[in-house]
N, C-alpha and C. Protein backbone atom coordinates (compact mmCIF):
# COMPACT_ATOMS: atom_id res chain seq x y z
N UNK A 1 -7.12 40.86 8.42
CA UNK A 1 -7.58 39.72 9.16
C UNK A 1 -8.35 38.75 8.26
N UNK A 2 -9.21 39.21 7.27
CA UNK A 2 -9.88 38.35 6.38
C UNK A 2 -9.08 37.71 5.38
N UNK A 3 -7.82 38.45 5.02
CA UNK A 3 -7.35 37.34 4.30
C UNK A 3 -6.55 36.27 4.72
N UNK A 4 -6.26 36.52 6.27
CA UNK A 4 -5.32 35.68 7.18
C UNK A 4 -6.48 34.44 7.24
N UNK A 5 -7.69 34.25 7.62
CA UNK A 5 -8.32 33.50 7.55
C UNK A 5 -8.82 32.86 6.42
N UNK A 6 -8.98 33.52 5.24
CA UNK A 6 -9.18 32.82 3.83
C UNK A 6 -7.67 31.95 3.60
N UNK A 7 -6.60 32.48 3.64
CA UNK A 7 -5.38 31.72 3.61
C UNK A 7 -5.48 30.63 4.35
N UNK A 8 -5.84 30.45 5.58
CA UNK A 8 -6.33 29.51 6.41
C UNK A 8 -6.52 28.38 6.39
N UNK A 9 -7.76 28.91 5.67
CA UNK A 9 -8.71 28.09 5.05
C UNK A 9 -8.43 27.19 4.14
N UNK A 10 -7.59 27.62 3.55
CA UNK A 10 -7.33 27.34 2.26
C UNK A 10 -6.29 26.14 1.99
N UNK A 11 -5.37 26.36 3.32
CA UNK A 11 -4.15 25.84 3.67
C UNK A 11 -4.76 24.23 4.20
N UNK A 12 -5.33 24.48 5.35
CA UNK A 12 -6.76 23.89 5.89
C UNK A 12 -7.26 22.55 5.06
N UNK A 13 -7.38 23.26 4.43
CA UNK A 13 -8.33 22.88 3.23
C UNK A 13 -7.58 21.66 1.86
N UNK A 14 -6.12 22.26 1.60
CA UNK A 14 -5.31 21.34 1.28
C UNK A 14 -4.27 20.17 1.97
N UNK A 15 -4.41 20.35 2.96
CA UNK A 15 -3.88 19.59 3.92
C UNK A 15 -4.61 18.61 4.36
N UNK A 16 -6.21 18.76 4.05
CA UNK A 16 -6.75 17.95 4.78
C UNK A 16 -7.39 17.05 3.24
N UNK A 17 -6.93 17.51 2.55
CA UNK A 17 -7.26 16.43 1.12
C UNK A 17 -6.37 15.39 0.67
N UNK A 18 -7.29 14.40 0.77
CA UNK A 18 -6.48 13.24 0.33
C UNK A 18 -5.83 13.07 -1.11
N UNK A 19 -4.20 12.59 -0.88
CA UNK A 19 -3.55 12.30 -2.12
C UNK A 19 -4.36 11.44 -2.62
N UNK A 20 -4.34 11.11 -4.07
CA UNK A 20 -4.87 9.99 -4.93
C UNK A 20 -3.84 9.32 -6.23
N UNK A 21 -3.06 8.26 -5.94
CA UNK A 21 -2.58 8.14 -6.94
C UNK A 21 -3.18 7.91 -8.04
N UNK A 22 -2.62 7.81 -9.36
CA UNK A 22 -3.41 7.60 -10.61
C UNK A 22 -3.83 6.01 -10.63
N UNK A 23 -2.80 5.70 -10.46
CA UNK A 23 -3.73 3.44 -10.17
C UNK A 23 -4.59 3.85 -9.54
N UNK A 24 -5.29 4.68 -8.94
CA UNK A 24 -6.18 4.87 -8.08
C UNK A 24 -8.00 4.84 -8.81
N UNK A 25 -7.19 5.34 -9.78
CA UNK A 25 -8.18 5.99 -10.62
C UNK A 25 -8.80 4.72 -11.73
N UNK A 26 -9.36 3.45 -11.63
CA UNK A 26 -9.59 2.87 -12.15
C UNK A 26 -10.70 2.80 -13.16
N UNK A 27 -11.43 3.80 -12.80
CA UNK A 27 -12.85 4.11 -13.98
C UNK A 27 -12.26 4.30 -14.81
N UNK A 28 -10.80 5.04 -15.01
CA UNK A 28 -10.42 5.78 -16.51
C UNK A 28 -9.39 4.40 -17.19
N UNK A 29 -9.01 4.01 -16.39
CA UNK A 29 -7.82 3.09 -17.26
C UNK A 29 -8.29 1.22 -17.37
N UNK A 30 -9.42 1.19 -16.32
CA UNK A 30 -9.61 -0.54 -16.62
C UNK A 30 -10.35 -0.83 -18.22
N UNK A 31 -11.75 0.20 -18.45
CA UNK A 31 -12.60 -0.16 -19.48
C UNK A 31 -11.14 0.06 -20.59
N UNK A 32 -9.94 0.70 -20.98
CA UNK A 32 -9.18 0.52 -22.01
C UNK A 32 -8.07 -0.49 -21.82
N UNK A 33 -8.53 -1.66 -20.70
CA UNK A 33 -7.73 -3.18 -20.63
C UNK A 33 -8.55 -3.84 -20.89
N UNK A 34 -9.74 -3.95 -20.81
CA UNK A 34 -10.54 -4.57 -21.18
C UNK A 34 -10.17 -5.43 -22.56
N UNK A 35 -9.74 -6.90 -22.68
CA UNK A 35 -10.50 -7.44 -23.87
C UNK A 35 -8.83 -7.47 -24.51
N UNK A 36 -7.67 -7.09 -23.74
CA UNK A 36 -6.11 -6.64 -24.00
C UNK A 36 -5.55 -8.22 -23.25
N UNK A 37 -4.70 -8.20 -23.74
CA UNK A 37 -3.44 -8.81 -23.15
C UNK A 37 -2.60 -8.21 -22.97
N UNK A 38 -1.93 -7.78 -21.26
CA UNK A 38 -0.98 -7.50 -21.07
C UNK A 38 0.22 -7.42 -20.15
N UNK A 39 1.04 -6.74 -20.38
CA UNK A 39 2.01 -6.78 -19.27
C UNK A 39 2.48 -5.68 -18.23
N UNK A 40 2.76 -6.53 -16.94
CA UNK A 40 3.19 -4.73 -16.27
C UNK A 40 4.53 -4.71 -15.54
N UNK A 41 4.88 -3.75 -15.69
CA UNK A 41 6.36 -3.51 -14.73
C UNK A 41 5.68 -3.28 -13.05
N UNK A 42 5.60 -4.12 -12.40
CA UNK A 42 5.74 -3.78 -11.30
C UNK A 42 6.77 -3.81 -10.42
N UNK A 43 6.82 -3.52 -9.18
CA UNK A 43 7.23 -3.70 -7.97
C UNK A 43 6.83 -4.00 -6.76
N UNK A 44 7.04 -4.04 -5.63
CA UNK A 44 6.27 -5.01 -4.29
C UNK A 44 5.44 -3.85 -3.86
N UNK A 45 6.07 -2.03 -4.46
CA UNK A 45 5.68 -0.95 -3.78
C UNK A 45 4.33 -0.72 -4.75
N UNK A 46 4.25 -1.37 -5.86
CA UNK A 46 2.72 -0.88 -6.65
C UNK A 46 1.56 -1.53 -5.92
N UNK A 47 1.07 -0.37 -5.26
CA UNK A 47 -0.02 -1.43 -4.68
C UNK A 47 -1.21 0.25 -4.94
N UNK A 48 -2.12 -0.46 -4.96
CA UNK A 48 -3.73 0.31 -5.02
C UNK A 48 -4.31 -0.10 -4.27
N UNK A 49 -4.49 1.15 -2.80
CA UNK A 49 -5.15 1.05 -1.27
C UNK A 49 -5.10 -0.13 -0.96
N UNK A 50 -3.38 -0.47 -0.61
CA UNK A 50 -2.90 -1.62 -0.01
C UNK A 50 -2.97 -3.43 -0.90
N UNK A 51 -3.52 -3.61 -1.97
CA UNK A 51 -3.71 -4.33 -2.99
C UNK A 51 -2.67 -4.38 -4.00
N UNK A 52 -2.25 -5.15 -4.21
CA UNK A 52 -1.28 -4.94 -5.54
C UNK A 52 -1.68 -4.90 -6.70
N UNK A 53 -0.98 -3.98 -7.07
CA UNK A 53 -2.10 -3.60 -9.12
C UNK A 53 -2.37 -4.48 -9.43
N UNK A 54 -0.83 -6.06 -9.23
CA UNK A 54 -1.53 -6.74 -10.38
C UNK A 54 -2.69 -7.84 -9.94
N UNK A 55 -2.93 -8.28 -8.64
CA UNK A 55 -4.18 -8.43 -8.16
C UNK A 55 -5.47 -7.82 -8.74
N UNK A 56 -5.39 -6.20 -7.92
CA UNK A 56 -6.73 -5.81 -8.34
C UNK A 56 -6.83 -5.92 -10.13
N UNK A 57 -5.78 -5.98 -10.64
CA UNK A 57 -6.15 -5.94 -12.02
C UNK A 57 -6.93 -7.55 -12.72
N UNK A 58 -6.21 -8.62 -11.67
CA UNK A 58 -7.02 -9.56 -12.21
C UNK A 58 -8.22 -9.87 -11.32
N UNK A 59 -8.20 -9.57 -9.98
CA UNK A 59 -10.08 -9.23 -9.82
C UNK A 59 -11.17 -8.20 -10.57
N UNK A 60 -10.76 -7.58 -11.83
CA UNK A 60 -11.28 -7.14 -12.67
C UNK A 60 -10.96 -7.75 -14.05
N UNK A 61 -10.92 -8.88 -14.05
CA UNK A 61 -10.73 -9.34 -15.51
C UNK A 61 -10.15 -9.14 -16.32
N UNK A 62 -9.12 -8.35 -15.86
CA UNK A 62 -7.93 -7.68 -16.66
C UNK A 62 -7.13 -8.94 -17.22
N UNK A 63 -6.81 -9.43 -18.46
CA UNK A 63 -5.96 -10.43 -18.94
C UNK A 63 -4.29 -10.11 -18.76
N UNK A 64 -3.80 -10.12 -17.67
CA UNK A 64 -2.25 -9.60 -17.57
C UNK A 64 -1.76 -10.89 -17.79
N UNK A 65 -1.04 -11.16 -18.57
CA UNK A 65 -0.01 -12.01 -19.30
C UNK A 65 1.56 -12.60 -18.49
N UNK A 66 1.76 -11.32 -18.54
CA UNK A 66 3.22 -11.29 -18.21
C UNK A 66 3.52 -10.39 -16.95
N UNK A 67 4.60 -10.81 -16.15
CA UNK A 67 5.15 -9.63 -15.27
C UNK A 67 6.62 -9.09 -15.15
N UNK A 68 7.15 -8.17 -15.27
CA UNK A 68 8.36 -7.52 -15.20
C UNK A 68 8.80 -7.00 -13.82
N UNK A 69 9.78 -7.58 -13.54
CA UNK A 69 9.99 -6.88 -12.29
C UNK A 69 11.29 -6.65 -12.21
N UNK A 70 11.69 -5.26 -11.46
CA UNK A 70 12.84 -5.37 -11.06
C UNK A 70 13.75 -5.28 -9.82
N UNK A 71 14.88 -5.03 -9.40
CA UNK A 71 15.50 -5.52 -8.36
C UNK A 71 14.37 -5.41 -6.88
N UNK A 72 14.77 -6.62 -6.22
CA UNK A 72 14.12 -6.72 -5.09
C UNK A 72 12.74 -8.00 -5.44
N UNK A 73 12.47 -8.37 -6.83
CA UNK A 73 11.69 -8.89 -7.38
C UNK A 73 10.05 -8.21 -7.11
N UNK A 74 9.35 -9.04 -7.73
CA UNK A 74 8.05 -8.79 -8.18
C UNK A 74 6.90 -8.15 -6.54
N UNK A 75 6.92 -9.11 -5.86
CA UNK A 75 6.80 -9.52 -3.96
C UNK A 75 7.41 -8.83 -3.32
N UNK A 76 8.99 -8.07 -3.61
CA UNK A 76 9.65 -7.87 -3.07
C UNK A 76 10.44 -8.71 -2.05
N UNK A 77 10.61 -9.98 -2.07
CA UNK A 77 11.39 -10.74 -1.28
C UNK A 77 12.92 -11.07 -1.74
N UNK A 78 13.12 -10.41 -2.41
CA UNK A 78 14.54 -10.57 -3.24
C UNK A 78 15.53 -9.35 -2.42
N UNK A 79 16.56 -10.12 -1.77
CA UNK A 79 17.89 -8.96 -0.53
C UNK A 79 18.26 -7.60 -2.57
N UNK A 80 18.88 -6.59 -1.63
CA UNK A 80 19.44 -5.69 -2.85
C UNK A 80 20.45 -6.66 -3.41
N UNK A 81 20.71 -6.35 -4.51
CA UNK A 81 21.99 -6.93 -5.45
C UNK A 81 21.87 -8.18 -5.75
N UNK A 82 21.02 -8.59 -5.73
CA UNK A 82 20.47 -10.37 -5.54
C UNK A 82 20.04 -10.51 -6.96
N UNK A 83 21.02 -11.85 -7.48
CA UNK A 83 20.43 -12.23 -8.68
C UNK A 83 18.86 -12.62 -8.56
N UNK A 84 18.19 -12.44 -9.76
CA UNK A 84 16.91 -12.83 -9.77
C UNK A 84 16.81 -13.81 -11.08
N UNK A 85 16.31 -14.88 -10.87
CA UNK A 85 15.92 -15.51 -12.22
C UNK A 85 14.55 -15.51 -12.45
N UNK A 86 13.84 -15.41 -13.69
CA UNK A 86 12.46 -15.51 -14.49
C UNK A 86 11.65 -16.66 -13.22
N UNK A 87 10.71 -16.39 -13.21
CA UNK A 87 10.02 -17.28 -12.54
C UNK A 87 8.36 -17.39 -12.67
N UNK A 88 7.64 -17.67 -11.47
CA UNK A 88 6.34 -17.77 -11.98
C UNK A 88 6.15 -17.58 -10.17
N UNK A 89 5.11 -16.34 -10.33
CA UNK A 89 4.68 -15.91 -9.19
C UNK A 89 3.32 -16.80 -8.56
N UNK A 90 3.95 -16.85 -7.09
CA UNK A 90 2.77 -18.46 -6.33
C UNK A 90 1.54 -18.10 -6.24
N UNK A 91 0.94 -16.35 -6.21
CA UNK A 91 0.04 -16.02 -5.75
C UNK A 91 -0.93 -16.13 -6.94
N UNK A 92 -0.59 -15.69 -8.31
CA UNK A 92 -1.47 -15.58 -9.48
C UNK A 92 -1.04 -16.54 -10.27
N UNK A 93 0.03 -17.31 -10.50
CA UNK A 93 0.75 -18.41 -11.88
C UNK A 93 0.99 -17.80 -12.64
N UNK A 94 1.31 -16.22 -12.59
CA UNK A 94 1.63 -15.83 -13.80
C UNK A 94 3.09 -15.37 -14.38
N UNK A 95 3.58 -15.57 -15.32
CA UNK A 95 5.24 -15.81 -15.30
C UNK A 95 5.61 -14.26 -14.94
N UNK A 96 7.20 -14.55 -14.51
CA UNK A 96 7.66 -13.52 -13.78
C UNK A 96 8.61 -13.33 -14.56
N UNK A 97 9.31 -11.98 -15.58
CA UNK A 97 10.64 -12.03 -16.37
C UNK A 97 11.47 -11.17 -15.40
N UNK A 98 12.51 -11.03 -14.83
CA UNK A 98 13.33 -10.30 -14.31
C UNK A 98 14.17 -9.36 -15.20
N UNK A 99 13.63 -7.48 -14.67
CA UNK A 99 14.52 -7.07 -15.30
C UNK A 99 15.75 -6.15 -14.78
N UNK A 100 16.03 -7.27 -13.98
CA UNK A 100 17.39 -7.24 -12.71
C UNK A 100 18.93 -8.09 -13.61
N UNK A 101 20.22 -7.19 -13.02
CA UNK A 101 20.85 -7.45 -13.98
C UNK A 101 21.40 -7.63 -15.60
N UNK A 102 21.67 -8.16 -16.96
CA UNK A 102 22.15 -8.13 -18.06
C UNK A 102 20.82 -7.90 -18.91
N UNK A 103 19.53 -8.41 -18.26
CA UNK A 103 18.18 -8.24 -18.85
C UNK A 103 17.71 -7.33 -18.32
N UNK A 104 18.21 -5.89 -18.41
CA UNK A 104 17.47 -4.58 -18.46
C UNK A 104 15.80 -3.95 -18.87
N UNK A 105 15.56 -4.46 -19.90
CA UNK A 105 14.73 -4.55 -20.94
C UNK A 105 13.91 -5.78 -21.22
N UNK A 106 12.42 -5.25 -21.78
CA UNK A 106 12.09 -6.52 -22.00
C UNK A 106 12.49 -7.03 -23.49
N UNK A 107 12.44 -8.01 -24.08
CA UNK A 107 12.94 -7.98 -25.60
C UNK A 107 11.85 -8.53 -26.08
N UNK A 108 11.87 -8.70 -27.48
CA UNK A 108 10.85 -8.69 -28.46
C UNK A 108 10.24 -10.24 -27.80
N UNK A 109 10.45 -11.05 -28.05
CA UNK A 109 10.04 -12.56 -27.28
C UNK A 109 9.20 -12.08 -26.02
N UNK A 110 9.93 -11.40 -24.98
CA UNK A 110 9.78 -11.05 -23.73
C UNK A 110 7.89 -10.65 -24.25
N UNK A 111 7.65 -9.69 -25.47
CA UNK A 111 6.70 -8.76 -25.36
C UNK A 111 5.30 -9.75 -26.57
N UNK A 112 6.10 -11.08 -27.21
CA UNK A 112 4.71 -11.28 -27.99
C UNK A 112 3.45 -11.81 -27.15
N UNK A 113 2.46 -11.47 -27.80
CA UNK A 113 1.38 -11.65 -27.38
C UNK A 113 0.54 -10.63 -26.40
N UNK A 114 1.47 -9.75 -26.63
CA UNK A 114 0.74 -8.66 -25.33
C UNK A 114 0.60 -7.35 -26.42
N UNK A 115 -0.62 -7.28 -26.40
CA UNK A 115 -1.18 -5.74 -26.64
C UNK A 115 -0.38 -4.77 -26.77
């Protein structure tokens, strides 16, 4: 009986703990953006407790440069299979490279100036 209830417990106990993704975890990864230029692959689904990374990253002074996104675009307002062209996102001004379709990758141009 005691170990039916330590199992329990235990079960209990992990079930009732909250997931944490690692964007979550900003004490460990903002102080090493600090003072960087850079870029991020996102998607409409990167978001940190409903925020989008690359938001909270520039309400912390994070210098993000550039953005990569792929199918469905950056916002996610892009239908599946939908060409995407480079653009510049309305919410921050910060350029948008698409890496939807023949531009898989970012390329060397794509990456100067970023950390």
């Amino acid at each position: 009986m005691k170990i039916f209830f330590t199992l329990l417990l235990t079960i209990t106990s992990l079930l009732s703990s909250e997931i944490k993704v690692g964007a979550e975890d900003t004490a460990i990864y903002l102080p090493l953006l600090k003072s960087k230029n850079i870029a991020v692959v996102v998607n409409h689904a990167s978001l940190v407790h409903q925020e989008h990374l690359v938001d909270l990253l520039l309400k912390h002074n994070i210098q993000v440069k550039r953005i990569f996104a792929p199918e469905h675009g950056f916002r996610g307002k892009a239908d599946a299979g939908e060409h995407l062209k480079n653009g510049v996102d309305a919410k921050s001004g910060l350029p948008i490279i698409s890496l939807y379709g023949k531009h898989k990758k970012p390329s060397k141009q794509d990456l100067e100036g970023i950390d």
